[in-house]
Protein backbone atom coordinates (compact mmCIF):
# COMPACT_ATOMS: atom_id res chain seq x y z
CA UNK A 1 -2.51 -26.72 -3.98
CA UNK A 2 0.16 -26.42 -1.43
CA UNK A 3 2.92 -29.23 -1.46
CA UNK A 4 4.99 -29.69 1.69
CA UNK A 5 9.14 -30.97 0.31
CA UNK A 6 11.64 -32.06 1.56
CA UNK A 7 14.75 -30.82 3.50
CA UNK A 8 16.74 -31.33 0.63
CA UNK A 9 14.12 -29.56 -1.98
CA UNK A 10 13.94 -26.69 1.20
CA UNK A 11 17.65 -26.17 0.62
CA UNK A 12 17.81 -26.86 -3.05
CA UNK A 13 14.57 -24.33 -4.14
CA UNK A 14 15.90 -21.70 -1.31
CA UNK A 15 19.27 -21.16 -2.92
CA UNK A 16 17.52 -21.16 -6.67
CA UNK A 17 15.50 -18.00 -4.67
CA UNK A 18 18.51 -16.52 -3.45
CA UNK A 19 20.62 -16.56 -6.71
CA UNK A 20 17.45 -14.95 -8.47
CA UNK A 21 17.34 -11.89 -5.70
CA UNK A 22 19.24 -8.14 -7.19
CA UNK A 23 22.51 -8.12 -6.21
CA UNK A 24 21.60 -3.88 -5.00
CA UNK A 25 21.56 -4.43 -0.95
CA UNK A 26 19.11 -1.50 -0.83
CA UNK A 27 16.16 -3.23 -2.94
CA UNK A 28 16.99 -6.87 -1.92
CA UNK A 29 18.56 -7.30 1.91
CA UNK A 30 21.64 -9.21 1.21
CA UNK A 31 20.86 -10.62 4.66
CA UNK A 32 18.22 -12.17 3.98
CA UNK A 33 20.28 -14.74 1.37
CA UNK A 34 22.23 -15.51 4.56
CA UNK A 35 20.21 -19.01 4.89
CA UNK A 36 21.55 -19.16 8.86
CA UNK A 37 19.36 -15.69 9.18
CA UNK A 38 16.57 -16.67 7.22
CA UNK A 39 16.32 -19.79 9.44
CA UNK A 40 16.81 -18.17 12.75
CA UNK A 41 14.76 -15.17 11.95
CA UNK A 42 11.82 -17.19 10.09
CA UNK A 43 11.62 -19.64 12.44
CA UNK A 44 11.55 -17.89 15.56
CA UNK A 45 8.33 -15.72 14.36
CA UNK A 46 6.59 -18.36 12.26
CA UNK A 47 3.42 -16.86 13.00
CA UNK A 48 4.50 -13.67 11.43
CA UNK A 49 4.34 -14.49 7.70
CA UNK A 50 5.92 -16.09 4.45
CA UNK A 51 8.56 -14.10 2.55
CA UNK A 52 9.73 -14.94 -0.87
CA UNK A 53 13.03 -13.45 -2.42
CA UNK A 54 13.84 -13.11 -5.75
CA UNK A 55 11.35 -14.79 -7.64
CA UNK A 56 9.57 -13.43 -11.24
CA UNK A 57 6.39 -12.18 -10.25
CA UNK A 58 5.05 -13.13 -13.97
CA UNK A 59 6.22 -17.18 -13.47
CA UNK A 60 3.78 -18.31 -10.91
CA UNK A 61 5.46 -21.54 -11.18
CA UNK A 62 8.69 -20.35 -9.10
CA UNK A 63 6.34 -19.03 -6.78
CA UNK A 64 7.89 -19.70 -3.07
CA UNK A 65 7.00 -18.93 0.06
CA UNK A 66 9.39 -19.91 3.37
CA UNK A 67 7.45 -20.35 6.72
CA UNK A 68 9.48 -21.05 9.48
CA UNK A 69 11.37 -24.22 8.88
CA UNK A 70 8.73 -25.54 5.99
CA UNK A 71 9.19 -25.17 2.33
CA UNK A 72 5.59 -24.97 0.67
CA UNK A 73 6.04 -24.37 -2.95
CA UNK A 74 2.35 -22.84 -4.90
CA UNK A 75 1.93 -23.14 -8.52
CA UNK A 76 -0.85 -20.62 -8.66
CA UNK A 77 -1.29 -17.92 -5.94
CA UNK A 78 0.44 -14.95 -7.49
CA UNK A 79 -0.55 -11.65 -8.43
CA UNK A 80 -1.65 -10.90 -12.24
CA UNK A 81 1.45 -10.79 -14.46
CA UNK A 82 1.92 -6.15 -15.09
CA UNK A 83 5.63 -6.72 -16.77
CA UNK A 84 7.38 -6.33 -13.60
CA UNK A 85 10.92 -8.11 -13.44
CA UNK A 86 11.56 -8.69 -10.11
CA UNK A 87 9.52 -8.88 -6.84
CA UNK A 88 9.88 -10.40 -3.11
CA UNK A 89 6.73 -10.61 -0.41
CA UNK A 90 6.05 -11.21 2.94
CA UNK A 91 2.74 -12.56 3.32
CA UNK A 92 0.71 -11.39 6.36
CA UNK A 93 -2.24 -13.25 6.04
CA UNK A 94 -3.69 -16.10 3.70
CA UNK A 95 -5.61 -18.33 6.17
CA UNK A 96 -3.96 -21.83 4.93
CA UNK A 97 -3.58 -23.28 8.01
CA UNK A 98 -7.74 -23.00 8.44
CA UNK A 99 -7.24 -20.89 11.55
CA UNK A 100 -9.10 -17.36 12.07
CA UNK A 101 -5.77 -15.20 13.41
CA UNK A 102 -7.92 -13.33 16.04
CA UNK A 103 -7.14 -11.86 19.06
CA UNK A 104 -8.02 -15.06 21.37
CA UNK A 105 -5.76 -17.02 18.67
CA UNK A 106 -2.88 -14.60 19.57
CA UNK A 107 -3.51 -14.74 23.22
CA UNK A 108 -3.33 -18.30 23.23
CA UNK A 109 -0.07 -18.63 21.88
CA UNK A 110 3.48 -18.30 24.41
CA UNK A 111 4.06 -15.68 26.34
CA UNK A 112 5.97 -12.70 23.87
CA UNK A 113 4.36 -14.24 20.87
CA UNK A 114 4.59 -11.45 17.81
CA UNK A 115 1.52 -11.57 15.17
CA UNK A 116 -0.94 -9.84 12.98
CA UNK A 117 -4.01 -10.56 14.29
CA UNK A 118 -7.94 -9.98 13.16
CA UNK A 119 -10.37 -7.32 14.49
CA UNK A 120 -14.15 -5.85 13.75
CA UNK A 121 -14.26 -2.51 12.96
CA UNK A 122 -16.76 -1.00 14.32
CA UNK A 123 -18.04 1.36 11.62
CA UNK A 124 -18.41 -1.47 10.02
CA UNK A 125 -20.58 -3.01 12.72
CA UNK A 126 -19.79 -5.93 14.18
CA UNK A 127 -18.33 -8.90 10.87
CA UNK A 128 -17.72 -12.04 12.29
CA UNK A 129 -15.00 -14.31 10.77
CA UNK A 130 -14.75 -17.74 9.52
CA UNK A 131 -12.84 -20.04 7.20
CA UNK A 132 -14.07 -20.69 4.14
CA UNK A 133 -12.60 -24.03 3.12
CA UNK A 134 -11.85 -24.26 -0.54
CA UNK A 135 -13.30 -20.91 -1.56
CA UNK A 136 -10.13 -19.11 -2.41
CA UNK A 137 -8.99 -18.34 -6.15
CA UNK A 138 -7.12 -21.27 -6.45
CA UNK A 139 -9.23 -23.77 -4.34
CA UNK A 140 -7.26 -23.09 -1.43
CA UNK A 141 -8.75 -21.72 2.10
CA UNK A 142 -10.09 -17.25 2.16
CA UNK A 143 -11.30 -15.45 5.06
CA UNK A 144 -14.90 -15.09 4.89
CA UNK A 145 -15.83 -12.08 6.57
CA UNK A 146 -19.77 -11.61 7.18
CA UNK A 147 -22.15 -8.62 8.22
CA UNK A 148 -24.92 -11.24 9.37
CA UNK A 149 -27.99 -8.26 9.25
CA UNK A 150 -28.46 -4.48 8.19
CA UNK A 151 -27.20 -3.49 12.03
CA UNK A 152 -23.76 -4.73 11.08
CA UNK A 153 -23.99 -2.31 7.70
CA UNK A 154 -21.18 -3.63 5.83
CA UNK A 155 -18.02 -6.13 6.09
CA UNK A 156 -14.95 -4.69 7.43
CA UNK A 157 -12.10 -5.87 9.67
CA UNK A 158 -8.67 -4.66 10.67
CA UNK A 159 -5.33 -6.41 10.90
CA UNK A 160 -3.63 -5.31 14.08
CA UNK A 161 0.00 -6.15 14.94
CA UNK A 162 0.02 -7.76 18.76
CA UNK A 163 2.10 -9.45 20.93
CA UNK A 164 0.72 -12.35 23.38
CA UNK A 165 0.31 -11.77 26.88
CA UNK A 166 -0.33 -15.44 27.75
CA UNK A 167 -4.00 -14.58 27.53
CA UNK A 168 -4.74 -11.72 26.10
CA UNK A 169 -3.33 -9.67 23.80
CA UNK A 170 -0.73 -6.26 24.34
CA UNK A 171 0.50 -3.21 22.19
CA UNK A 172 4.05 -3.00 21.15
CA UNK A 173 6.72 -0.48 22.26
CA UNK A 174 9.47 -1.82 19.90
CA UNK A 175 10.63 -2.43 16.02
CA UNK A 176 8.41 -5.66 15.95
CA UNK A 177 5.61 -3.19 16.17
CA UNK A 178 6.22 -3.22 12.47
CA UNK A 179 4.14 -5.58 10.09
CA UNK A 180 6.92 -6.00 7.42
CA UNK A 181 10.65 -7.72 9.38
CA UNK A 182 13.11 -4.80 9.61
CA UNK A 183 15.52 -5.83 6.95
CA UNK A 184 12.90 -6.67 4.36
CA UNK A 185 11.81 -3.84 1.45
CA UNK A 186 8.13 -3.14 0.07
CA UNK A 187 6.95 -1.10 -1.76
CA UNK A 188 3.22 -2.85 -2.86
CA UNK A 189 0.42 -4.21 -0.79
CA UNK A 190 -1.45 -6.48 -2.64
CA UNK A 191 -4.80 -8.95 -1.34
CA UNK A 192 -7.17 -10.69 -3.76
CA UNK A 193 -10.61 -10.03 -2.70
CA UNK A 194 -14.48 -10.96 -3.65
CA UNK A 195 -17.90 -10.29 -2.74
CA UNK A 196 -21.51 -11.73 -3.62
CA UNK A 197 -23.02 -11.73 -7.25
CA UNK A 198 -24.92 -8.61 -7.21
CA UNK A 199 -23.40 -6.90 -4.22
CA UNK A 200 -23.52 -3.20 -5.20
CA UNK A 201 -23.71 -3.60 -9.00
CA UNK A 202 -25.96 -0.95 -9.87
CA UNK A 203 -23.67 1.34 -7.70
CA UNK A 204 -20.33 0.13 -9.29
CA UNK A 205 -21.38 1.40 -12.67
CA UNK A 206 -22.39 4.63 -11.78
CA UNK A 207 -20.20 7.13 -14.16
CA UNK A 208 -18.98 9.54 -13.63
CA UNK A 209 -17.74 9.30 -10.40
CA UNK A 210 -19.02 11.91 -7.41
CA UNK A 211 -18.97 12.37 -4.12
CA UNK A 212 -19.53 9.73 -2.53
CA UNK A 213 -18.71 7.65 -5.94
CA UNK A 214 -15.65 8.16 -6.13
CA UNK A 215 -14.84 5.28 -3.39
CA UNK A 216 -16.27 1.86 -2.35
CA UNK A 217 -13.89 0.03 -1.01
CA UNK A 218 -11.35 1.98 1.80
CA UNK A 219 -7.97 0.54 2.58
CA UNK A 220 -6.76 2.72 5.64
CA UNK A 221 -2.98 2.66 6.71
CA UNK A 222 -1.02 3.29 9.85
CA UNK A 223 2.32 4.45 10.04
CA UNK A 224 5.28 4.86 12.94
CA UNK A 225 8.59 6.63 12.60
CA UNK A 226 11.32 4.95 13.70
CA UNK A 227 13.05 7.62 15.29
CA UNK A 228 10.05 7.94 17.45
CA UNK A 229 10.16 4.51 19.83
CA UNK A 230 11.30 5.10 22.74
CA UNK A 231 10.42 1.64 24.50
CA UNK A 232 7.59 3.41 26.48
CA UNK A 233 5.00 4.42 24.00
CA UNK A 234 3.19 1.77 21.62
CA UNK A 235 4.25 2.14 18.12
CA UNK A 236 1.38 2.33 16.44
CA UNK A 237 0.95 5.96 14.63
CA UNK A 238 3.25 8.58 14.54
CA UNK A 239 3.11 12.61 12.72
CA UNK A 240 -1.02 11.79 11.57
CA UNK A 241 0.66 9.40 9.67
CA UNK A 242 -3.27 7.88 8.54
CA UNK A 243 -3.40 7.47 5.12
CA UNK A 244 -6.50 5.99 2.94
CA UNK A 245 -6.57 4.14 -0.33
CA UNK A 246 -10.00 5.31 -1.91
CA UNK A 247 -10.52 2.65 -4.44
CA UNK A 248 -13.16 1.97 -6.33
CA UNK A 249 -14.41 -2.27 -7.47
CA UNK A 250 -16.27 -2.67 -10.09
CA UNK A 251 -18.43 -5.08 -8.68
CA UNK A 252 -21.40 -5.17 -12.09
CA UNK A 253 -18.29 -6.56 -14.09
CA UNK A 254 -16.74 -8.63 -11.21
CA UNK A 255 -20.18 -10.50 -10.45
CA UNK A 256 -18.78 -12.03 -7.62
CA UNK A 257 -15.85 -13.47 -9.37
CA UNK A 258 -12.18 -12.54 -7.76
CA UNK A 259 -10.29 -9.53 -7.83
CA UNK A 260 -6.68 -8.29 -7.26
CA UNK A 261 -5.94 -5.07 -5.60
CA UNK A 262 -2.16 -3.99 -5.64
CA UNK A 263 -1.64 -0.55 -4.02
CA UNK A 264 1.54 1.43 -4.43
CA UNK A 265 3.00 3.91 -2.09
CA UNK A 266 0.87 7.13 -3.03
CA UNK A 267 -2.30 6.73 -1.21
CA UNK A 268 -5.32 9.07 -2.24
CA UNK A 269 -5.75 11.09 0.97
CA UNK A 270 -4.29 11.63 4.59
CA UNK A 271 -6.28 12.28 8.22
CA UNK A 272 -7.28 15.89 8.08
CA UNK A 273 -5.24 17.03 5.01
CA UNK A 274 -7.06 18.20 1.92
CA UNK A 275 -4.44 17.56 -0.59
CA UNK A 276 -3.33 14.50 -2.43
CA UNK A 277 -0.28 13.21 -0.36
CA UNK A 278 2.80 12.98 -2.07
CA UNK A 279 5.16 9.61 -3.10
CA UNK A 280 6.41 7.74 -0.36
CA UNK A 281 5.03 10.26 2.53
CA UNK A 282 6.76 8.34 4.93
CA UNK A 283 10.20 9.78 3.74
CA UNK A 284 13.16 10.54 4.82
CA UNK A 285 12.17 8.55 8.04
CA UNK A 286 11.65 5.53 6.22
CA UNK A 287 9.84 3.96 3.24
CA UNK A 288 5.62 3.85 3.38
CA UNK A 289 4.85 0.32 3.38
CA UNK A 290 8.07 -0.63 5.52
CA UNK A 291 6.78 1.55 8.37
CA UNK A 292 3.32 -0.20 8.38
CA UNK A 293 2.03 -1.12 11.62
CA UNK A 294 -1.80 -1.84 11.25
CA UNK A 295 -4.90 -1.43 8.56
CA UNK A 296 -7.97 -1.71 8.14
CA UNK A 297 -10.18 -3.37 5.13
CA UNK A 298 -13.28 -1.12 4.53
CA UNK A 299 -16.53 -1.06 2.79
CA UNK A 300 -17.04 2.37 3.42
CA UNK A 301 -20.43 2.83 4.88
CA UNK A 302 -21.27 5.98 3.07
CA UNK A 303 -23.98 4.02 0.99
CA UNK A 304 -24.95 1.14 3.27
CA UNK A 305 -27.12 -0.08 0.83
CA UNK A 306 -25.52 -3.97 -0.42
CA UNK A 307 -28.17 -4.38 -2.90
CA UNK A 308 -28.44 -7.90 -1.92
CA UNK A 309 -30.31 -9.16 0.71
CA UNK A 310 -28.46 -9.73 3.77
CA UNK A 311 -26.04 -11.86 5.32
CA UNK A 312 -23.61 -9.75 3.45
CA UNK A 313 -20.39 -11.42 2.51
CA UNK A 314 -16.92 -10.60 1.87
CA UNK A 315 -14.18 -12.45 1.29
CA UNK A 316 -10.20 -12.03 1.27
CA UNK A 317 -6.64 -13.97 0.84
CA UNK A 318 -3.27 -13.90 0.11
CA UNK A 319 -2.03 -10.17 1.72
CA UNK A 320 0.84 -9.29 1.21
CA UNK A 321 3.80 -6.53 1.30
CA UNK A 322 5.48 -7.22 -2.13
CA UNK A 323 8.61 -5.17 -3.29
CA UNK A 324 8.89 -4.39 -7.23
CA UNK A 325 11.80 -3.69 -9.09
CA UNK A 326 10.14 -0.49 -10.72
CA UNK A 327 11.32 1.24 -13.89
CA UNK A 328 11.70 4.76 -12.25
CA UNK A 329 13.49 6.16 -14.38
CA UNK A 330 12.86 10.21 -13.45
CA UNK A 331 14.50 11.29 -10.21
CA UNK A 332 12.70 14.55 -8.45
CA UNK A 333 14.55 15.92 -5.39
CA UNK A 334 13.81 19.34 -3.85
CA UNK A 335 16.62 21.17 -3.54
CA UNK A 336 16.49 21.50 0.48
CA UNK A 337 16.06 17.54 0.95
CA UNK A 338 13.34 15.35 0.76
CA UNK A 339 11.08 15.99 4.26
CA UNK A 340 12.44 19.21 5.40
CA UNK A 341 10.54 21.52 6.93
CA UNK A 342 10.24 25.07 5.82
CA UNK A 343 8.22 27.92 7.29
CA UNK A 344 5.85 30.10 5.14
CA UNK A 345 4.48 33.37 6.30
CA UNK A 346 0.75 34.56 5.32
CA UNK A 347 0.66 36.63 2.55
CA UNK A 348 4.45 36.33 1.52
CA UNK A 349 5.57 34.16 -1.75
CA UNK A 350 7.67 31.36 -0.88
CA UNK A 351 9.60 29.28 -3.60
CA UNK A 352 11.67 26.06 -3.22
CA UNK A 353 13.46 24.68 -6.06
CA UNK A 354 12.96 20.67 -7.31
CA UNK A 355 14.95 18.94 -10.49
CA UNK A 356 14.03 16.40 -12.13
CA UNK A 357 16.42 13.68 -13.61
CA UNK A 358 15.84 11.30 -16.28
CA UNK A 359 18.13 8.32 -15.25
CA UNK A 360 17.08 6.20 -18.68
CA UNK A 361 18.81 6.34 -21.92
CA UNK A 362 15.47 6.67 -23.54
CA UNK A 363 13.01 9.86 -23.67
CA UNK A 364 10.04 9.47 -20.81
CA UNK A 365 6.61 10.69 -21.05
CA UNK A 366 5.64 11.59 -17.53
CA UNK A 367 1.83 12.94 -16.38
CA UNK A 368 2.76 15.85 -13.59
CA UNK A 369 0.16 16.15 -10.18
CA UNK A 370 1.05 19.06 -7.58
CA UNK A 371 0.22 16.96 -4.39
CA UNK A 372 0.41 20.45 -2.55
CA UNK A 373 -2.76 22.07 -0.68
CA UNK A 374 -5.06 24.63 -2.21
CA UNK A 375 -4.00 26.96 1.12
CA UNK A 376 -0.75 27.48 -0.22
CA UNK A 377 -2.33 28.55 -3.55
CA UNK A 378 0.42 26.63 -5.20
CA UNK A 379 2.12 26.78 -8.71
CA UNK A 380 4.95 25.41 -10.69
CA UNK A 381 6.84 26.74 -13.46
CA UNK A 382 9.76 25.80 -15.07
CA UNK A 383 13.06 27.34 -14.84
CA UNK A 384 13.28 29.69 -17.83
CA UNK A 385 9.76 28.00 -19.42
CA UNK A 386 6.11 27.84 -19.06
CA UNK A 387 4.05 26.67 -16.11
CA UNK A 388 2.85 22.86 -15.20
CA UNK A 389 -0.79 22.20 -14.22
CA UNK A 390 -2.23 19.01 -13.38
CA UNK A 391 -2.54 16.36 -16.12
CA UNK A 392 0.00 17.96 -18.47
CA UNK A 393 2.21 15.87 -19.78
CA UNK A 394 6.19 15.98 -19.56
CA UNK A 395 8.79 14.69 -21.65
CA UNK A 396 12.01 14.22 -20.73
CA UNK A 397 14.91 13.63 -23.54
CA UNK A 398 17.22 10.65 -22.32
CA UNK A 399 19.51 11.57 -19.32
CA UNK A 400 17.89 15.42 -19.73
CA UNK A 401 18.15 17.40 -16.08
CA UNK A 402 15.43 19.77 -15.66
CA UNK A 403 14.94 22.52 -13.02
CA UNK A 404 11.48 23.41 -11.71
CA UNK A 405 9.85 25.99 -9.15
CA UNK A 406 7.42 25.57 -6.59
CA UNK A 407 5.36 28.58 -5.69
CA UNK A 408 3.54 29.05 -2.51
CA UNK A 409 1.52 31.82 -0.94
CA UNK A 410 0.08 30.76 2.24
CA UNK A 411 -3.15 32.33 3.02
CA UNK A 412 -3.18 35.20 5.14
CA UNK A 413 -6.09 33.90 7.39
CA UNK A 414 -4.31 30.79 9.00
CA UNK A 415 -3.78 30.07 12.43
CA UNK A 416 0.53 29.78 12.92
CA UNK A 417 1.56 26.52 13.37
CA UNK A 418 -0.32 25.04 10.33
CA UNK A 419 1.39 21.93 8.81
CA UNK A 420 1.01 20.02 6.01
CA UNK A 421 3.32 18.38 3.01
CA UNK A 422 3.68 20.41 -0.29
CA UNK A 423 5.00 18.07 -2.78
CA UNK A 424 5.03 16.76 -7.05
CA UNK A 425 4.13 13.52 -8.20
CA UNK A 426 5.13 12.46 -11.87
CA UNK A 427 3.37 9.58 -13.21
CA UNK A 428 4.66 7.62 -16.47
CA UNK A 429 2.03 8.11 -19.38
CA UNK A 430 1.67 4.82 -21.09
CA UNK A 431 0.85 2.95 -17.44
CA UNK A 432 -2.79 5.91 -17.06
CA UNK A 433 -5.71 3.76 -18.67
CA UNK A 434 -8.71 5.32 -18.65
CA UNK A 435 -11.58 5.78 -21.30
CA UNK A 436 -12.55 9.05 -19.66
CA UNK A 437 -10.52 11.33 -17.55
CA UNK A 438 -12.86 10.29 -14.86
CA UNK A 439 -11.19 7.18 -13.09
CA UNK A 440 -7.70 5.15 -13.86
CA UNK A 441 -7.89 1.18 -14.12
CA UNK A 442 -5.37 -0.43 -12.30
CA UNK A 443 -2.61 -2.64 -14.02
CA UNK A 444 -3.30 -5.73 -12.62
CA UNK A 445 -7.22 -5.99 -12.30
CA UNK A 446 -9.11 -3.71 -14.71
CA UNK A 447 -12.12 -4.19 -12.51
CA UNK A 448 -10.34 -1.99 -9.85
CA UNK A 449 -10.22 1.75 -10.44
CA UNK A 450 -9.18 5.09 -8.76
CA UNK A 451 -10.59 8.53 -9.01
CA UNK A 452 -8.28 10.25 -11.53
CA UNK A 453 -7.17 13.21 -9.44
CA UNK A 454 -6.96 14.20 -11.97
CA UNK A 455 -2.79 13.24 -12.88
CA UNK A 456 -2.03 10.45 -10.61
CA UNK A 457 -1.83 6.59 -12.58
CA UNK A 458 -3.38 3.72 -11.17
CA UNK A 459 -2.87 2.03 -7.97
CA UNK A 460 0.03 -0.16 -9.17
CA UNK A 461 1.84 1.91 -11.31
CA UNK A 462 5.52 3.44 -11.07
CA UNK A 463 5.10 7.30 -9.30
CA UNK A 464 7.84 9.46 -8.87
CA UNK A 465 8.09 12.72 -6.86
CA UNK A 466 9.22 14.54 -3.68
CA UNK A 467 8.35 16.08 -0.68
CA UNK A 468 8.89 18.77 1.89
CA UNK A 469 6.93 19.49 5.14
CA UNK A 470 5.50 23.16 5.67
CA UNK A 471 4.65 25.06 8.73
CA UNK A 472 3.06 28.43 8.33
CA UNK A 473 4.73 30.83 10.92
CA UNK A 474 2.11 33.65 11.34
């Protein structure tokens, strides 16, 4: 239950929050401990979300969130404790205040007014919204979202950033455009989320995965690069920067009960691209989750069927862009700089040089992916050893430098002007659990799962790796 203090707890609790945040500026904004900007910024874009700083993800009891010029402390709405040290989140949504956040909210609210706000999707049909009053995971208010008959198919919705037009509702042309403050780091989305007893349990169990199996539940991502607003365009997408988180609920073991999805920066698949996008595919413009500017929640209509009879409910709370204090403890860089482009011609074998760093004082046992498409006919070898395929695993002695090749041969049929990322992933060993190398259970919930790839670890888990762009030039 939410408990509303005083001014004196506000300023008491805030600076316990603030002495708990890292003292490195680039993981933990010393700005934000600046309690003059926290209560300016917060409080002039209260509708925007909640932030927390500095507080132990695994003690739910120091869970704090700061909206606007209100303290409200929660003993119980955190994620699942995974071992991680340190975390800070800005919640987007979690429906508390027993309002739907929809477009006619937004456009009711002053002129200039900066929110996410709720939409159908429409290949989803047409959900409608409501509260549901005491139905979240810790008695407090979810958004019920509801596909009333089979012509709606399934539940779906997006959240849209928007900015009131005393009315209606406008795009935005500027840095606001962003869900997550500029200032603030993430690095994890994370929503708890539920459906009916029965809803697609005969489905869920289906192993092993195929095509379409291998996804029920479709988290799709937005992205703009800073570099790119001008003040006359909307920033909403930027360089097909559409990404999709193909996860997998196991609804027969759920049975309607609550579960926690926590997605890390290496989604599953990108608009158009066939291979698995690299780490942080945002970079060097910016980090993924910090360039956010809309997504969409999806049941992915593929198999329609609920196996329930119909109204068809879902239900959602608590999202939120969380940054984790990871133990990353292998650096990869390419030699030529994380993003750059380089031009491959048809037919000719192109290299580019990565290392890999361990940065720990302890040997790491690291699960390699080549997140680099099959129409470069790709390979890696390493410098003065054997070659890496996907799934083998890597150990690194403590502080041991490695060097590494990528190969590429770009097919000789391809149109010039091709582009797409070739990149390596390296994910650590003892986070991967999976009883067959078939699908990876996530950290937090093990009743959410992702197609094993077959390398990548689960959605929450530390991945490390780089990136360059390719264009093919004939």
């Amino acid at each position: 239950m939410n408990h509303k203090l005083t001014a004196l707890l506000y300023l008491f609790v805030l600076g316990v929050a603030v002495s708990g945040c890292s003292s490195d500026v680039s993981k933990a904004d010393s700005a934000l401990a600046d309690s003059a900007l926290a209560d300016s910024a917060l409080a002039d874009s209260t509708m925007d979300g909640t932030t927390t700083d500095g507080i132990n993800a695994s003690d739910s009891s120091h869970d704090v969130f700061v909206a606007g010029d209100t303290l409200v402390a929660d003993d119980s709405r955190v994620s699942t404790d995974i071992g991680r040290p340190t975390a800070s989140s800005y919640v987007i949504m979690d429906f508390n205040d027993g309002i739907v956040h929809d477009a006619l909210w937004l456009g009711s609210k002053p002129l200039g007014t900066v929110a996410p706000y709720l939409e159908a999707k429409a290949d989803s049909g047409l959900s409608t919204f409501s509260i549901a009053k005491g139905a979240g995971p810790d008695g407090s208010d979810a958004l019920e979202v509801t596909a009333p008959t089979s012509a709606e198919l399934l539940p779906g919705f997006w959240i849209l950033n928007g900015k009131s037009l005393g009315g209606s509702v406008g795009n935005i042309k500027d840095t606001t455009g962003y869900l997550l403050p500029q200032g603030m780091h993430a690095n994890r989305l994370e929503f708890r989320i539920r459906f009916q007893p029965g809803y697609q349990a005969t489905r869920a169990a289906l192993q092993p995965p195929s095509y379409p199996n291998h996804q029920n539940f479709n988290l799709g991502t937005y992205h703009f690069d800073p570099n790119r607003i001008d003040g006359v365009n909307d920033v909403k997408e930027s360089d097909n920067w559409h990404f999709y988180f193909q996860v997998w609920l196991r609804h027969d073991l759920a049975n309607g009960e609550w579960m926690t999805v926590v997605l890390n920066e290496v989604p599953q698949h990108q608009r158009s691209l066939s291979a698995l996008p690299p780490a942080n595919a945002t970079r060097p413009a910016g980090n993924f989750w910090e360039l956010l500017t809309r997504f969409y929640f999806n049941t992915v209509p593929y198999d329609s069927d609920p196996e329930i009879a119909y109204p068809v409910k879902m239900w959602i709370d608590d999202i939120r862009l969380t940054f984790v204090e990871e133990a990353a403890p292998l650096n990869v860089e390419f030699a030529v700089g994380t993003g750059h482009t380089v031009g491959v011609s048809g037919s000719t074998l192109h290299q580019e040089g990565f290392r890999v760093t361990n940065t720990s004082s302890s040997s790491v046992r690291a699960v390699f992916a080549l997140a680099t498409p099959s129409w470069l006919n790709p390979s890696v070898s390493e410098v003065g050893g054997g070659s890496l395929s996907n799934g083998d695993v890597v150990v690194f002695a403590a502080s041991e430098v490695r060097e590494f090749t990528l190969e590429m041969t770009a097919k000789s049929e391809l149109v010039a002007g091709r582009t797409d990322y070739a990149g390596v992933v390296f994910s650590l060993e003892k986070q991967i659990q999976s009883d067959t190398q078939s699908r990876c259970r996530s950290l937090s919930d093990d009743r959410v799962e992702r197609r094993w790839e077959p390398a990548v670890g689960p959605f929450d888990g530390t991945s490390m790796g780089d990136h360059i762009r390719i264009e093919q030039l004939d």
